[in-house]
Protein backbone atom coordinates (compact mmCIF):
# COMPACT_ATOMS: atom_id res chain seq x y z
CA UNK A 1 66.43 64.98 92.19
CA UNK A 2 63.57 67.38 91.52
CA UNK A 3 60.84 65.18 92.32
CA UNK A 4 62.49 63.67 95.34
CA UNK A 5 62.27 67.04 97.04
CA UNK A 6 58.55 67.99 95.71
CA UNK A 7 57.07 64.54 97.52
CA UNK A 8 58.31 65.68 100.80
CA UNK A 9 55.69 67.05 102.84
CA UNK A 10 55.41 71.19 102.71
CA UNK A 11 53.22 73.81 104.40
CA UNK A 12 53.11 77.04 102.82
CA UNK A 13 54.47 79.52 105.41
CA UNK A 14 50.96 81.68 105.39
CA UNK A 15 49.20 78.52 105.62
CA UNK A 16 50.93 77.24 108.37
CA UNK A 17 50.67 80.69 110.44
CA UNK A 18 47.06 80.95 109.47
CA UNK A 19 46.40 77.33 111.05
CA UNK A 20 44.16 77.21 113.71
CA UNK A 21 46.77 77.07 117.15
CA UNK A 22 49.63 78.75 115.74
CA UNK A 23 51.57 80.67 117.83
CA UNK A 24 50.74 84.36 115.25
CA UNK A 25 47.00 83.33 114.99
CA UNK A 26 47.10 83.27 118.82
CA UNK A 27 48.65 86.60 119.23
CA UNK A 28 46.71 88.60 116.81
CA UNK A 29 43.37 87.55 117.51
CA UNK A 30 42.30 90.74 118.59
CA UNK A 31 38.74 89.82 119.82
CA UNK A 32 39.58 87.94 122.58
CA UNK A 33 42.76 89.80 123.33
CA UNK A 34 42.68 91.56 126.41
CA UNK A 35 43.23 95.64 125.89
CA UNK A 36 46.41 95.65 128.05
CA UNK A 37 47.92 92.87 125.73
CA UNK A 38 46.84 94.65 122.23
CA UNK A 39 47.89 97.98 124.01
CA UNK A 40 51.64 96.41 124.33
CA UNK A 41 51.25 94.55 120.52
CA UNK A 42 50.33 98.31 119.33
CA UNK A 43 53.13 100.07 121.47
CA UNK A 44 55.95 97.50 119.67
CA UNK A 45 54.50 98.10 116.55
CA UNK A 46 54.31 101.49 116.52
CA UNK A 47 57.48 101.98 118.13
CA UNK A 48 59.80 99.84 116.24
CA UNK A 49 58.20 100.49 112.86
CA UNK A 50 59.03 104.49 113.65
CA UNK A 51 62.13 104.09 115.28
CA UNK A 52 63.14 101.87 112.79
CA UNK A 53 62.59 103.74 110.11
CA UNK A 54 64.62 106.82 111.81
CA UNK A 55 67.28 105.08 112.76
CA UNK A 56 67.91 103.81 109.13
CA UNK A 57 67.35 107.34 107.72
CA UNK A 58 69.92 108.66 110.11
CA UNK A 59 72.32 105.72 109.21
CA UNK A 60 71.99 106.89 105.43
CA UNK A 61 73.14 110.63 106.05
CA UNK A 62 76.39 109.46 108.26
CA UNK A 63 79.84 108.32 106.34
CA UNK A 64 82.20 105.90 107.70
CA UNK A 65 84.81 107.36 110.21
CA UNK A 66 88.46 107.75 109.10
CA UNK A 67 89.19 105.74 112.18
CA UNK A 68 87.29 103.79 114.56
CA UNK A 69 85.27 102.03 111.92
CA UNK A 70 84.65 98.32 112.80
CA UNK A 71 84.78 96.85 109.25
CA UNK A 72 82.77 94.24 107.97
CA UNK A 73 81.95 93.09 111.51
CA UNK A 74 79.76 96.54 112.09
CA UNK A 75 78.80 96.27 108.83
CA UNK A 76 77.11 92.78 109.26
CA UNK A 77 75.84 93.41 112.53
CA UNK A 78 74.79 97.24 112.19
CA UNK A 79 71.27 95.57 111.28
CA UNK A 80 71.44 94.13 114.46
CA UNK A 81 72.72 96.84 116.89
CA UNK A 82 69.95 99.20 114.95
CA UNK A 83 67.20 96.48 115.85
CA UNK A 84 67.82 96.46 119.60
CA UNK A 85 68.42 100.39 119.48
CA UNK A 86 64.75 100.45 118.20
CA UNK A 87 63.70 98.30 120.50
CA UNK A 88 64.78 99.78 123.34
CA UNK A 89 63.37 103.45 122.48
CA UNK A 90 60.17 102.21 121.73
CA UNK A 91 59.85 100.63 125.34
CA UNK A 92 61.32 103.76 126.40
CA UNK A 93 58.93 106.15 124.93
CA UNK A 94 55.71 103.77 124.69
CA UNK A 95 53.60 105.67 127.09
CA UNK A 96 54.08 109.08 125.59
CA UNK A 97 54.33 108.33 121.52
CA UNK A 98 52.63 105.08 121.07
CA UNK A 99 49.79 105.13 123.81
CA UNK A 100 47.73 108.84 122.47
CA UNK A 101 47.40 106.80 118.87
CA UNK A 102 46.39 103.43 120.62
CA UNK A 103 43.59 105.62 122.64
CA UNK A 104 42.46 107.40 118.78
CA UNK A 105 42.45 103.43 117.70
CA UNK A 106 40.19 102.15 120.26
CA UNK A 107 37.78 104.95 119.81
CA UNK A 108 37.41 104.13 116.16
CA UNK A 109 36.89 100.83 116.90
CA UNK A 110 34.38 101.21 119.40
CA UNK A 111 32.04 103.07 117.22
């Protein structure tokens, strides 16, 4: 049974988004991305990384209500819910948090 599923054909997931034409080698090629687009790739990075990370901490300090708790269902899709949360604040607040750091990157890099 073992060898039946090591002859079928694999790619290695880093080899297969490494390959020339893949959808995350044409995204992060940052050479002949245009600033606007690697301004946007910065601003979701930044943003969601940050927000992430404070929306998890604040999850951490709250217990679960006596009532109005949604069970397992919030439970399994709190990951979720948090996700989009970030999302949304970080296009929210791009401009002012995430664009003064993109500026300090592109001076770096220019020099």
């Amino acid at each position: 049974m073992v060898s039946s599923v090591s002859s079928l054909p694999f790619q290695p997931p880093m080899a297969a988004l490494k390959a020339p034409g893949s959808e995350l080698t044409k995204q992060v090629d940052a050479k002949s991305a245009k600033p606007e687009e690697l301004k946007d790739a910065f601003g979701d990075f930044v943003g969601n990384t940050f927000y992430g990370q404070l929306i998890a901490s604040m999850r951490k300090t709250v217990e679960k209500p006596a009532y109005f708790h949604g069970g397992r269902g919030e439970e399994v899709f709190q990951g979720q819910l948090d996700q989009m949360l970030a999302e949304k604040l970080s296009d929210a607040t791009q401009e002012q948090f995430a664009g003064p750091m993109f500026d300090l990157f592109m001076l770096k890099r220019a020099s």
